[in-house]
Each structure stands twice: as C-alpha cells, then as structure tokens.
Protein backbone atom coordinates (compact mmCIF):
# COMPACT_ATOMS: atom_id res chain seq x y z
CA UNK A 1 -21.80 54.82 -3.22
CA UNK A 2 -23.11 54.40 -6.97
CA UNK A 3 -26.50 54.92 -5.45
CA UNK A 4 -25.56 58.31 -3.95
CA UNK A 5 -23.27 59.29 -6.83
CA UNK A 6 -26.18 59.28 -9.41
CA UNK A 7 -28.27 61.22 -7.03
CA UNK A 8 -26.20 63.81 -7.26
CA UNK A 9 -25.71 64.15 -10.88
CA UNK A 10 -29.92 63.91 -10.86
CA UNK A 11 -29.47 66.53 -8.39
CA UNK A 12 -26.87 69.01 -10.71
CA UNK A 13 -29.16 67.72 -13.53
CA UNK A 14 -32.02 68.97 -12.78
CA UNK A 15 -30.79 72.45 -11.46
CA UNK A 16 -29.37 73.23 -14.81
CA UNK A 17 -31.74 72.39 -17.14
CA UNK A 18 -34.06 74.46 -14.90
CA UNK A 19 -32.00 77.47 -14.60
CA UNK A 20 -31.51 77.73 -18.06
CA UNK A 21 -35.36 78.49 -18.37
CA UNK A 22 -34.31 82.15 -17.02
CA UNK A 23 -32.97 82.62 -20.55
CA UNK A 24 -35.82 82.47 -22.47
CA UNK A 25 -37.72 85.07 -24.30
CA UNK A 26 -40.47 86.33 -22.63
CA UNK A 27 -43.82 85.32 -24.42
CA UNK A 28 -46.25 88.25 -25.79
CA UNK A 29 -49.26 86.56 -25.02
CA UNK A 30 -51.23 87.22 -21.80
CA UNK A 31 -49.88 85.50 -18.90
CA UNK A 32 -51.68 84.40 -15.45
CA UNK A 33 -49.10 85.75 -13.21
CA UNK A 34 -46.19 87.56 -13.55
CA UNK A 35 -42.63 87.61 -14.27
CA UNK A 36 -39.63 87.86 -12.42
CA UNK A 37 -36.29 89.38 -13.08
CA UNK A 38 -33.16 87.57 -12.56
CA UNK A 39 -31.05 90.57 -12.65
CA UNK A 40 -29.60 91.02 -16.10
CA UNK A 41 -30.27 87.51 -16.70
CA UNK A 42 -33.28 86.70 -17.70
CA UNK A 43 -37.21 86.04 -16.08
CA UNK A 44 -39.57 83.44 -14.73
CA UNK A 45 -43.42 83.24 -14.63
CA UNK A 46 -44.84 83.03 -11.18
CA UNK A 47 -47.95 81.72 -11.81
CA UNK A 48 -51.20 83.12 -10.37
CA UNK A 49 -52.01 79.98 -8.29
CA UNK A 50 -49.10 80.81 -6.15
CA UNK A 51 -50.56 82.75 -3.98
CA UNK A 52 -53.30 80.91 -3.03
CA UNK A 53 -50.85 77.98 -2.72
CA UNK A 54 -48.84 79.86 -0.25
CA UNK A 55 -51.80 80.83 1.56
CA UNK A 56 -53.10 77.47 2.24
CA UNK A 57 -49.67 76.28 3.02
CA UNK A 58 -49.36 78.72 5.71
CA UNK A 59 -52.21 77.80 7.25
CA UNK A 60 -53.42 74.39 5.90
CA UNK A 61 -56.82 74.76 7.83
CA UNK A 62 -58.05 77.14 4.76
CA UNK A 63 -58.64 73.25 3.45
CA UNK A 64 -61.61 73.30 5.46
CA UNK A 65 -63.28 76.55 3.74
CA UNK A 66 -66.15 75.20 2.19
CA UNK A 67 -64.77 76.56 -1.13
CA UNK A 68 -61.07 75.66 -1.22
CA UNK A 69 -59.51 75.14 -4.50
CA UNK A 70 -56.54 72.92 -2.89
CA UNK A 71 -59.35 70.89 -0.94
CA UNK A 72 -58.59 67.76 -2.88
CA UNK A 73 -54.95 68.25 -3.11
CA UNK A 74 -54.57 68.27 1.35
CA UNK A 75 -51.47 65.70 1.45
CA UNK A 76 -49.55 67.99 -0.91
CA UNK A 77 -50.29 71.30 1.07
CA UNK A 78 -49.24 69.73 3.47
CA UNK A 79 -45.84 68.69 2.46
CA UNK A 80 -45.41 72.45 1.85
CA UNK A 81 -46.81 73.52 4.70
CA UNK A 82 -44.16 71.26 6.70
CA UNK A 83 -41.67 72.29 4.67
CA UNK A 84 -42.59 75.89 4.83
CA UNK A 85 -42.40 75.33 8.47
CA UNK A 86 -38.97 73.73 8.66
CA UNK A 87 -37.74 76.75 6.25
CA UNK A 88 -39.20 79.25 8.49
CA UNK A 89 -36.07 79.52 11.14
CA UNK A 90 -33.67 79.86 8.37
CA UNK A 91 -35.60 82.87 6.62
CA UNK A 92 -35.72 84.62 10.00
CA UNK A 93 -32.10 84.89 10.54
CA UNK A 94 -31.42 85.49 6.52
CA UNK A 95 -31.57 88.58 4.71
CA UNK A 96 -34.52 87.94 2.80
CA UNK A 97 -35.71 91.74 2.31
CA UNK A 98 -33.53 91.97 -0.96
CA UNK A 99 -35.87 89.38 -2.54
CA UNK A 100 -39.16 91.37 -1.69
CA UNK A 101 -38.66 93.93 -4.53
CA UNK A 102 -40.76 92.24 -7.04
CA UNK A 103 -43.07 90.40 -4.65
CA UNK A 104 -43.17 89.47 -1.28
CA UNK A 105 -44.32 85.90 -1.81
CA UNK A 106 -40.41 85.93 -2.85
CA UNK A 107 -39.52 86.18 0.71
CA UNK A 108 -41.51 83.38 2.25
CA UNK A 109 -40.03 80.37 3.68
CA UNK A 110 -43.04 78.53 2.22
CA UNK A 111 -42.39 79.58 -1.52
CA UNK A 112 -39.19 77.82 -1.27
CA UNK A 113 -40.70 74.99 0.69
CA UNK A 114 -42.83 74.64 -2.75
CA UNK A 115 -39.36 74.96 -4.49
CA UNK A 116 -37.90 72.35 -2.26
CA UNK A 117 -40.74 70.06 -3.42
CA UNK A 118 -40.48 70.64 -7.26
CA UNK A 119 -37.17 70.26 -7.30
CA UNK A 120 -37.10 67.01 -4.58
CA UNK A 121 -40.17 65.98 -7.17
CA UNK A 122 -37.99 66.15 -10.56
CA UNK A 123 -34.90 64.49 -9.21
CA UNK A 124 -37.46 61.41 -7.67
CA UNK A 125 -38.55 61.59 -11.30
CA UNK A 126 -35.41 60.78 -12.48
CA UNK A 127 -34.38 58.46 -10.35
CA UNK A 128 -37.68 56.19 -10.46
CA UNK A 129 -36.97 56.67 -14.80
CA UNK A 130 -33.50 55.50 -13.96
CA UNK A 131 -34.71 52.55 -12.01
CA UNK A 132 -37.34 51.71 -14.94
CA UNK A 133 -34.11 51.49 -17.45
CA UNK A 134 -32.90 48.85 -14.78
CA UNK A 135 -35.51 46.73 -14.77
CA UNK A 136 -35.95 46.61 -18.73
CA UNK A 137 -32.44 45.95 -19.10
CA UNK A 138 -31.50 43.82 -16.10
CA UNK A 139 -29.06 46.26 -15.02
CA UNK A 140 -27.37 46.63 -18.24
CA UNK A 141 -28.94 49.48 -19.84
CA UNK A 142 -25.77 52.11 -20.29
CA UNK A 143 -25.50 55.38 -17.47
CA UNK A 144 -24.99 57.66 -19.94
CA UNK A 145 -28.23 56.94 -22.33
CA UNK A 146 -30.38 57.08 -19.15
CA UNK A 147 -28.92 60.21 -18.80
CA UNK A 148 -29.58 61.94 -22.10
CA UNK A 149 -33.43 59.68 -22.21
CA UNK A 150 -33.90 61.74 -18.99
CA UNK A 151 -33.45 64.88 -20.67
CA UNK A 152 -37.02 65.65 -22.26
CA UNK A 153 -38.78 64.52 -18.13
CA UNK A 154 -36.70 67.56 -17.03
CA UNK A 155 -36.24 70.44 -19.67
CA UNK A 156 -40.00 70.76 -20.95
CA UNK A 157 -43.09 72.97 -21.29
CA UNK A 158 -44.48 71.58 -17.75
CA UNK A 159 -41.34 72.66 -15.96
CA UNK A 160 -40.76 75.89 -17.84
CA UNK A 161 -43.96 77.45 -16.90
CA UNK A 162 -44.37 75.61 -13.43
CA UNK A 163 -40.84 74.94 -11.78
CA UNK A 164 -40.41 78.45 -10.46
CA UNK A 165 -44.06 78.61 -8.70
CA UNK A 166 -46.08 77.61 -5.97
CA UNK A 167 -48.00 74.71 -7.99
CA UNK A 168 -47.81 70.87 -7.82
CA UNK A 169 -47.34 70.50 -11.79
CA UNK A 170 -44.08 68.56 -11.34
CA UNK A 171 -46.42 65.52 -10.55
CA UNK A 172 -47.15 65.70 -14.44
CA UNK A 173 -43.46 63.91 -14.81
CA UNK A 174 -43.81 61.80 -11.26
CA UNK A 175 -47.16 60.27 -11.37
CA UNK A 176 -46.73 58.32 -15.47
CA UNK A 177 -43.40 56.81 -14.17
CA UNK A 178 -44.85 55.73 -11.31
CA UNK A 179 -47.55 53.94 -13.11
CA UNK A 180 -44.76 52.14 -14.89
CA UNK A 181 -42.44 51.28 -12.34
CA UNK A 182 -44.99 49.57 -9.82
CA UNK A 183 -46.92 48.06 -12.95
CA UNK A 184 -43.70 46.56 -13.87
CA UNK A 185 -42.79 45.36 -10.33
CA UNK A 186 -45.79 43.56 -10.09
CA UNK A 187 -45.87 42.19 -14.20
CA UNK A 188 -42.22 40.76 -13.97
CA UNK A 189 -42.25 39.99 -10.62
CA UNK A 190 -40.84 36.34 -9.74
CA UNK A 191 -43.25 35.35 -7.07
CA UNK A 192 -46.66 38.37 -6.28
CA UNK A 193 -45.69 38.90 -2.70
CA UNK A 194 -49.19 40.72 -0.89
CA UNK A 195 -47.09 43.32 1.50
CA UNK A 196 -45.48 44.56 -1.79
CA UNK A 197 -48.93 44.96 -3.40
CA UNK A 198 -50.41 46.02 0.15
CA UNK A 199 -47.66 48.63 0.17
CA UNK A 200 -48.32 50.04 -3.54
CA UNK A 201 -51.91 50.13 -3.07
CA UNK A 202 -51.64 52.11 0.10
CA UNK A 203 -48.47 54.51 -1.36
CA UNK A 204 -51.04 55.19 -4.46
CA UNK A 205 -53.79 56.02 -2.40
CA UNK A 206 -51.76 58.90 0.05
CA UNK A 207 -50.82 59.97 -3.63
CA UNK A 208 -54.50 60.79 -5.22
CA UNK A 209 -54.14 63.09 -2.36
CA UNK A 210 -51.22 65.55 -3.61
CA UNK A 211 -52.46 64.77 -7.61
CA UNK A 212 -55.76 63.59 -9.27
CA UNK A 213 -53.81 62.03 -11.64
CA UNK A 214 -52.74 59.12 -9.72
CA UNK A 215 -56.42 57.75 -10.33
CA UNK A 216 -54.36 56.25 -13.32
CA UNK A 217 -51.38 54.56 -11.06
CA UNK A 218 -54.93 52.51 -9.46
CA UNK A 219 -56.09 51.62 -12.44
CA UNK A 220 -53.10 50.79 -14.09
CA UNK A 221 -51.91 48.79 -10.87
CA UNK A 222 -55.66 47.15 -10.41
CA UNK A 223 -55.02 45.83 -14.24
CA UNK A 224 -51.71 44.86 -14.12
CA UNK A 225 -52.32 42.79 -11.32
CA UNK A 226 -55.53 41.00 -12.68
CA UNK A 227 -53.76 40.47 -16.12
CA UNK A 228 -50.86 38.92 -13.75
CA UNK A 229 -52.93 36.90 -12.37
CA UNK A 230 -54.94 35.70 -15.20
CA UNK A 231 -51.56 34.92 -17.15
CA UNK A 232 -50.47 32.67 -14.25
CA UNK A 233 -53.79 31.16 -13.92
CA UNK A 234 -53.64 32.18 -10.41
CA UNK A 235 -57.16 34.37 -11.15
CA UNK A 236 -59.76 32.55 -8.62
CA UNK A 237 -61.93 33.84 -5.74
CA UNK A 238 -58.95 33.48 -3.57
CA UNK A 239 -56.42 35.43 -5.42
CA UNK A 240 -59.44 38.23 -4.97
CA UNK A 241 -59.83 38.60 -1.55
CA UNK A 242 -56.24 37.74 -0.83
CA UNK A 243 -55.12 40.74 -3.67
CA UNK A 244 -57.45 42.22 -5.56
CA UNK A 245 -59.95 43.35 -2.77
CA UNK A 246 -57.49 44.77 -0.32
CA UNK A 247 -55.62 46.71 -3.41
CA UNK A 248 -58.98 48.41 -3.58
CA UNK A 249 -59.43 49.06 -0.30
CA UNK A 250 -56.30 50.95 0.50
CA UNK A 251 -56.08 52.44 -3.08
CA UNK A 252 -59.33 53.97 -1.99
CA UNK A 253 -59.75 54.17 1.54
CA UNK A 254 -56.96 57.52 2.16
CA UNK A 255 -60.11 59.60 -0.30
CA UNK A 256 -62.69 58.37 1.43
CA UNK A 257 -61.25 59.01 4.72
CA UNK A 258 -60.72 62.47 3.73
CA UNK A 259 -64.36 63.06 2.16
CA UNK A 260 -65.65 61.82 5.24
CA UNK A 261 -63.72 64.13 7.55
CA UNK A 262 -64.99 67.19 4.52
CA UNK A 263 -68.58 66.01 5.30
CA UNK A 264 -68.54 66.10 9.30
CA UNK A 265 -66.66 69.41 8.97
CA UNK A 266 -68.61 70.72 6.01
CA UNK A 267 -71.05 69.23 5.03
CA UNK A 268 -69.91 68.38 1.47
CA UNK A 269 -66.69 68.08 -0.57
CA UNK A 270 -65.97 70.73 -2.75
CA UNK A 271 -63.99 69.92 -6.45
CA UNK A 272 -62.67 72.82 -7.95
CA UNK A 273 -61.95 71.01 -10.77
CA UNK A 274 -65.51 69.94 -11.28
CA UNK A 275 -67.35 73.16 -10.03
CA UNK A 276 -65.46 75.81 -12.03
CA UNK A 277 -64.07 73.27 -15.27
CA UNK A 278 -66.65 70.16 -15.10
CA UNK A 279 -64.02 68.36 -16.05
CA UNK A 280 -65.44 64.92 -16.80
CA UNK A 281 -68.99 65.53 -15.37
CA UNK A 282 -69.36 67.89 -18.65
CA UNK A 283 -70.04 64.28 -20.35
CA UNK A 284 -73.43 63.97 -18.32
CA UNK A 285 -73.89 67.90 -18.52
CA UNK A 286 -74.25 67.21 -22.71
CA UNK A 287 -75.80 63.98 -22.37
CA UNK A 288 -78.71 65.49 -20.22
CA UNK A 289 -79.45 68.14 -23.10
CA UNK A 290 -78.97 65.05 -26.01
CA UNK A 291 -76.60 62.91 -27.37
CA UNK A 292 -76.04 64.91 -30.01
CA UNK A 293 -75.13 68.05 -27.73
CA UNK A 294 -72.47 65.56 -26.49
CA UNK A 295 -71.47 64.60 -29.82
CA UNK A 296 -70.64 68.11 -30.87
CA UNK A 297 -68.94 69.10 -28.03
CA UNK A 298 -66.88 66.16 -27.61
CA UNK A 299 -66.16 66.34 -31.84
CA UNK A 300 -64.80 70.15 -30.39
CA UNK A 301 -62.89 68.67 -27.26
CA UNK A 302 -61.34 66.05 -29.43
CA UNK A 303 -59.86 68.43 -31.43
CA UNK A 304 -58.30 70.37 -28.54
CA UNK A 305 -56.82 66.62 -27.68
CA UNK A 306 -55.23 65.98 -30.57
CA UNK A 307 -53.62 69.25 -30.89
CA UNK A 308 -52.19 69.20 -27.75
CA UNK A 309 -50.62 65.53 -28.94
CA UNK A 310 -49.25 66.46 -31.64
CA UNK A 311 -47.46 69.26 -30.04
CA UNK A 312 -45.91 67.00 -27.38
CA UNK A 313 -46.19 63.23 -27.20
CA UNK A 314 -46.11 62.66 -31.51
CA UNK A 315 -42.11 63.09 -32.07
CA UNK A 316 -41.50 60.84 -29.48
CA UNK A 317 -44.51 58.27 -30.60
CA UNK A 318 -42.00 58.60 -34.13
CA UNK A 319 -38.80 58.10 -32.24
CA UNK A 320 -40.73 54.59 -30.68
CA UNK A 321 -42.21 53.72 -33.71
CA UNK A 322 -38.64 53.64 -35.42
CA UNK A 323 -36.93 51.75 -32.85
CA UNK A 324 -39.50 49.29 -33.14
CA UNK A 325 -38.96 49.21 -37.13
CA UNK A 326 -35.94 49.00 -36.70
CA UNK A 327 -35.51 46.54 -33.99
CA UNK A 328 -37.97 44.27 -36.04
CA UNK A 329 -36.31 44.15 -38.95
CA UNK A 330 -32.08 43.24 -37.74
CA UNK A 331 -33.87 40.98 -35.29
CA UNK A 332 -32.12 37.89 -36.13
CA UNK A 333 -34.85 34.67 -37.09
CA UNK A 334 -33.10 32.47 -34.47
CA UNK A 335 -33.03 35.13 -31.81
CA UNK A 336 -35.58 34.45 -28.30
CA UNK A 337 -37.83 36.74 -27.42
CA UNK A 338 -35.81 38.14 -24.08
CA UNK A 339 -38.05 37.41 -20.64
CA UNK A 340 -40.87 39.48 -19.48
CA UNK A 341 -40.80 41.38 -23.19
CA UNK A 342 -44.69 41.21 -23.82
CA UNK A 343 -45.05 41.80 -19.84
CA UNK A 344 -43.38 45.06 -20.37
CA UNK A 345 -45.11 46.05 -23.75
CA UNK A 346 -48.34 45.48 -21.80
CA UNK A 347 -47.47 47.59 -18.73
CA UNK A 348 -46.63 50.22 -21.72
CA UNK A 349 -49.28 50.05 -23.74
CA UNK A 350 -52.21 49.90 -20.52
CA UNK A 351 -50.55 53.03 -18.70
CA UNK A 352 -50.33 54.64 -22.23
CA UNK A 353 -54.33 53.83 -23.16
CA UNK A 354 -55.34 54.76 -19.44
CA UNK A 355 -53.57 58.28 -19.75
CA UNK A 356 -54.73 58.56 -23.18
CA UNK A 357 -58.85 58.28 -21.87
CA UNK A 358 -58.46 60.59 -18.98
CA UNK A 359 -56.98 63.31 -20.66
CA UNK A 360 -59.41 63.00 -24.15
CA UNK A 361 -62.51 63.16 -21.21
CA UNK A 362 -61.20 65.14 -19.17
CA UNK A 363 -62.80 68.63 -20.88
CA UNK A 364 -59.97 70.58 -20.05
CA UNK A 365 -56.95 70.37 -22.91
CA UNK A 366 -54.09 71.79 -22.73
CA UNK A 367 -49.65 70.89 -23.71
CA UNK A 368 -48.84 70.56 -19.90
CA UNK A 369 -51.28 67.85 -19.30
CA UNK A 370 -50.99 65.68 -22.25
CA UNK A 371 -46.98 65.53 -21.73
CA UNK A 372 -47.69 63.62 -19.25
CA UNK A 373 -47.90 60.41 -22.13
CA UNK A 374 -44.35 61.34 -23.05
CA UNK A 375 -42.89 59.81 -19.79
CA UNK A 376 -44.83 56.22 -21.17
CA UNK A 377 -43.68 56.77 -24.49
CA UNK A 378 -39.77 57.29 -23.23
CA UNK A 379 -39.91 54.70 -21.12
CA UNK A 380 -40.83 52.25 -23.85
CA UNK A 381 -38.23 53.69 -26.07
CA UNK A 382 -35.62 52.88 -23.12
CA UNK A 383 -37.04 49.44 -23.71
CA UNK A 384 -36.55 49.55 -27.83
CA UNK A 385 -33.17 50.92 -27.11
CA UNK A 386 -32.00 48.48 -24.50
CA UNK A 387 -32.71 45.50 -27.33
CA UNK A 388 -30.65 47.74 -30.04
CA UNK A 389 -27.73 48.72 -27.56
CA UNK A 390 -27.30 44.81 -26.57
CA UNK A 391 -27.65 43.57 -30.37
CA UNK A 392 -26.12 46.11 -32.02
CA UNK A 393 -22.60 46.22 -33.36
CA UNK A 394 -20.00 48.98 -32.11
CA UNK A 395 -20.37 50.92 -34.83
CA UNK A 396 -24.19 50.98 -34.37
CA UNK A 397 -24.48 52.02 -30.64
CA UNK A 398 -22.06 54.69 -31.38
CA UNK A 399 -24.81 56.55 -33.95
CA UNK A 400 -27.27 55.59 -31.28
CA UNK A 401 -24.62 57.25 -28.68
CA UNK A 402 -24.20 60.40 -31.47
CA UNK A 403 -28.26 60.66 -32.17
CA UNK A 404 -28.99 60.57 -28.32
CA UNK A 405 -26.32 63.56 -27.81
CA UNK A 406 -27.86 65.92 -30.51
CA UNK A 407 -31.47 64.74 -29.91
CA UNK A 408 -30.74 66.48 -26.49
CA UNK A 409 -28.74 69.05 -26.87
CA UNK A 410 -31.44 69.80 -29.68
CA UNK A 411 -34.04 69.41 -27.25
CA UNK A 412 -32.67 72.09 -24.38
CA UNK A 413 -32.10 74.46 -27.12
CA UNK A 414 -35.12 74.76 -28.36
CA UNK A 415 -37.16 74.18 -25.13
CA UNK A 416 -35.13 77.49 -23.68
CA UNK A 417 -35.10 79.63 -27.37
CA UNK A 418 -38.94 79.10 -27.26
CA UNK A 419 -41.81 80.15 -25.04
CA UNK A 420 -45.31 79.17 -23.81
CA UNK A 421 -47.56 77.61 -24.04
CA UNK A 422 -48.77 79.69 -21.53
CA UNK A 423 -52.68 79.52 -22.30
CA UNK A 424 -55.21 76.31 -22.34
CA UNK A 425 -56.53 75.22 -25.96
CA UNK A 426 -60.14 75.05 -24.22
CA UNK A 427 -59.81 79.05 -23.18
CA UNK A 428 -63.43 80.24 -23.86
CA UNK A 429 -64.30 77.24 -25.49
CA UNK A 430 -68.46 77.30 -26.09
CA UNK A 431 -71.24 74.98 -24.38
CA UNK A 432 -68.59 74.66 -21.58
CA UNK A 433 -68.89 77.15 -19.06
CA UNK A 434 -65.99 77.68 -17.21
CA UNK A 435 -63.78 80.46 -14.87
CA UNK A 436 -60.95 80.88 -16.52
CA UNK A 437 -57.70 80.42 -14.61
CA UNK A 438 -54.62 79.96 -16.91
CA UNK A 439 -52.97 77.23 -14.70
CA UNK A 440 -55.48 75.10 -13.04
CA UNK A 441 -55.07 71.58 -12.73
C-alpha cells in the first residue's frame, strides 16, 4: 500500500511541477520549434524534432532509411510507436479536432504516446531516486526530504524545454540514477549473485537503445563490479568468465544485434550524432590535421563545458561540498564509519567522473546535457544528509527540514519565472562543422 501510495504522490508530483512550466515567460531568442497556447494561460515549446519523432513512431520502418536520425534510438521509437498504437482507439472516438488549431501533431494519438512516456519516464525517475535514499539510509532516510531532494530531477531546464514534445530528453534524469542505483546494488551487495548482474547487464544493453547515454550505466556497472571484486579478493580468471565476460556480452550484444540487422538491410549504420555533430570522432578529425589543431579546439570546447557546469551542476557541487564540511567537522572522534560508506562514495564519485568525460568529449555542449551530473551530485547529497538527519539534534534537522523547504520552493520559482536555455553553447562554433538543429541529442 506504501508502495502504491508514493507512486501516486510521484505521479501528482510530477504533473505539477510540469504544468507550471505553462507560466513562464516566453524567451526572445530564436527557438527550434514553436510555441503553444494554453488558452489564457500560458505556452510551451514544441520542439522541432517532434515531428520527425512522430513520423518514425507512426511508422517505425522509417528506421530503416539509410539516413534516419532516430536509427540508433529504435527501442525508444518503439515504445512510442506501441504506445501511439494503443492511444489510437481512444483518439478516434474523442473529439480531438479542437486541439488541431495550432498544429495537427496536437491531435495524434502518438504525440501523447510520447507524453505518456515522458511523464511514465519522470515518475520512474523518482521512484528509482527514492529507492537510492533507501539504500543509503537503510530505510530510514525521512519521506518528506526525498520529496523536496526530488524537486530539482523534476522542475528543471531539461524538462522545461523537452516535457511537452516528441523527444526522449527525459532520459537525461533516468539514465544518471540508474547508473547509481545498479552500481550500488552490486557495491553493497551482501553476496554478487550472477542472474542479478546477468539481468543488469542485459536491462543496460535494451537501454543504449532508447539513449546513448547509457554507454555510462556499462561502464559504470563494468567498474563497479571489478572494483567489487578486487575489494573482496574475489578478482581471478574465474570471477571473469563467470561475471565480467558475460556483463560484456549482454551489455553489448542488443547494439550489435541491431548494427547487424542495419548492415543486411542497409548496408551500413548511420549516426546522426556523428555525421551531422562528430560528436566524439571530432577528436580524430583535429588529431589528423595536428595535435595542436586538437589542442585549440578542445581549449574552445572546454570552455563551452565549463560554462554549461557552472550554470547547472556547481550550486549543487556547493550544497555537497557543505554537507560534507559540515558532516566532517560534528562527526564525533569515537563515531564508526557506518557500512558500505566508502562503497557508496565510490559508486558516486565513478558515475560522477564517467559523466564528467563523456560530456567534456563529447563536442557538443550545451545546459540540458550536463544536468545530467546533477542527479549524481543529489544523490550523494541524500547520502551527506542521511548522516546529518541521523546525528543531528532536533533542533538541527528542523533547519535542515526549513533549508530543504525554501531551497525548493526557491528552486520552482525561479525555474518557472525564467526561460531557456533554448540554444547550444557550441551554435556555430568554428573548425567544427556541423547542421545546426537546436535540440539534437
């Protein structure tokens, strides 16, 4: 019943913070899209890939066009697609002409099977953040501070510019807790059980399907379970082809599959991502010219990076760092470490670095990609908090219950009373050429 009960408040959640979006000013900059009135309301951006979403949804064998933007992405067309599907009855019996005014993607039972999945997405989000603050906590880790931590993974710039369109942008907020939790199932686990790690491996690789950013949950899993087993001193030749190999296999088998089915069909397998962005090939691109071609243009990309941290993950990389501070410094002399700590701080820190490397390569910067490190960062402030909630005196973990409140409340205000980013830092950026689509990824 407790299970179900926090579902739902996920559930309500997540459709307010969303809908309050519709308030916001509309930006002045140029937009890739357009916007939508809610009546009297307010707006939201449709974003240009919409349509080609929708298209491909509708009839998932434009995957096979030699040229397909979505052809790495099939799983999560797919999910549309058979959500689209399941829709369809319903829109043919509903009055759906009203919502054709302003655009007749409105109207399609496969727009709202895209909403279905953002929405299905952000509440999964919460609920795998939720399950996190159990397992750093042992269960004990308060309702209500899970609740307000869970703020920032709902009301942000990803879901302000994405939620309301076609796009698969909501696996900015899924894919980082994900990391965590099945890093942290297999770091503090007991006993490694192989079906467990079997059934991650194989869950992560259907994932790289919907999201190229699950190439971090294999990494991060491969790692964790290597520094596992070298911390047990279970690491031998066994332990490899009992775990390690067969992780590797069915991380990577689902890809291969597919680029295998793309070369009988086509020939080749066509990256968007790489043809029109050369997102991590433009290393070689530069290093063909020189090394100090690449050296420029990565001094130029790095810049890009660290903007687009400081806009998003550096508050909350404050917020941890004073926790820890603070933690550090009431931490009585006589006090044990508490079980699986450094585990934890490992799983943190790796999933943190690994994000960290792919987006500073990646040669493509923008706000809604590196926010994807703020899901880490929270989760190891849940962890910082958990330590200060148990240790603390009343009076203490009320501030903490006070600063958590207006933190949020802070948050949503501003989030809604503020607009954009709507454009990519690397827009027209030189020695990279590129098409330009505002909302790629």
């Amino acid at each position: 019943m407790l299970k179900y009960r926090k579902i739902l408040i996920y559930a309500a959640m997540t459709a307010v913070l969303c809908f309050l979006f519709i308030f916001a000013p509309r930006p002045q900059e140029e937009y890739c899209g357009k916007f939508i009135e809610v009546g009297q309301l307010g707006f939201f951006p449709l974003n240009c890939d919409s349509w080609d979403y929708i298209e491909t949804a509708e009839s998932p064998s434009k995957l096979f066009d030699k040229k397909s933007i979505r052809q790495t992405r099939p799983l999560y067309v797919v999910l549309a697609a058979a959500a689209g599907y399941g829709l369809a009855p319903l829109f043919r019996v509903l009055p759906v002409e009203r919502f054709n005014g302003q655009d007749a993607l409105l109207g399609s039972s496969f727009y709202w099977g895209f909403m279905l999945l953002n929405f299905l997405i952000l509440v999964l989000s919460l609920l795998v953040f939720d399950r996190i603050c159990g397992l750093v906590s042992d269960g004990k880790f308060p309702g209500f501070a899970r609740f307000l931590l869970g703020v920032p993974l709902v009301s942000n710039v990803v879901i302000k510019t994405s939620v309301w369109s076609a796009h698969q942008q909501m696996l900015t907020i899924l894919s980082p807790l994900l990391s965590v939790y099945f890093c942290l199932r297999i770091a503090l686990a007991e006993k490694l059980e192989p079906k467990r790690i079997y059934g991650i491996s194989l869950a992560g690789g259907l994932l790289m399907l919907t999201y190229g950013n699950f190439l971090i949950l294999f990494a991060a899993v491969w790692l964790t379970l290597a520094f596992r087993l070298l911390k047990t001193g279970e690491f031998s030749w066994a332990s490899i082809k009992r775990l390690l190999l067969p992780a590797f296999v069915l991380f990577t088998f689902p890809t291969l599959f597919w680029s295998a089915v793309l070369l009988i069909v086509n020939g080749a397998v066509y990256s968007h991502e790489v043809a029109a962005y050369r997102q991590f090939v433009w290393v070689f691109d530069k290093l063909a010219i020189s090394f100090a071609a690449f050296r420029e243009q990565f001094a130029e990309f790095s810049g890009f990076f660290w903007t687009s941290i400081y806009r998003t993950a550096l508050v909350f990389l404050i917020a941890f760092a004073l926790l820890k501070i603070y933690n550090f410094l009431t931490r009585k002399k006589e006090a044990e470490e508490t079980p699986g700590r450094a585990s934890r701080q490992f799983v943190y820190a790796l999933v943190f670095l690994l994000y960290l490397l792919f987006f500073w390569f990646l040669g493509y910067y923008g706000e809604r990609l590196t926010f994807t490190l703020v899901p880490v960062v929270l989760c190891a402030i849940a962890d910082e908090l958990n330590l200060l909630l148990a240790a603390g005196k009343r009076l203490t973990v009320g501030v903490v219950y006070v600063l958590l409140l207006t933190c949020a409340a802070f948050w949503i205000y501003s989030n809604v009373n503020t607009y954009g980013p709507f454009k990519d830092l690397t827009k027209n950026a030189p020695g990279i050429e590129r098409k330009v689509l505002e909302m790629k990824c």
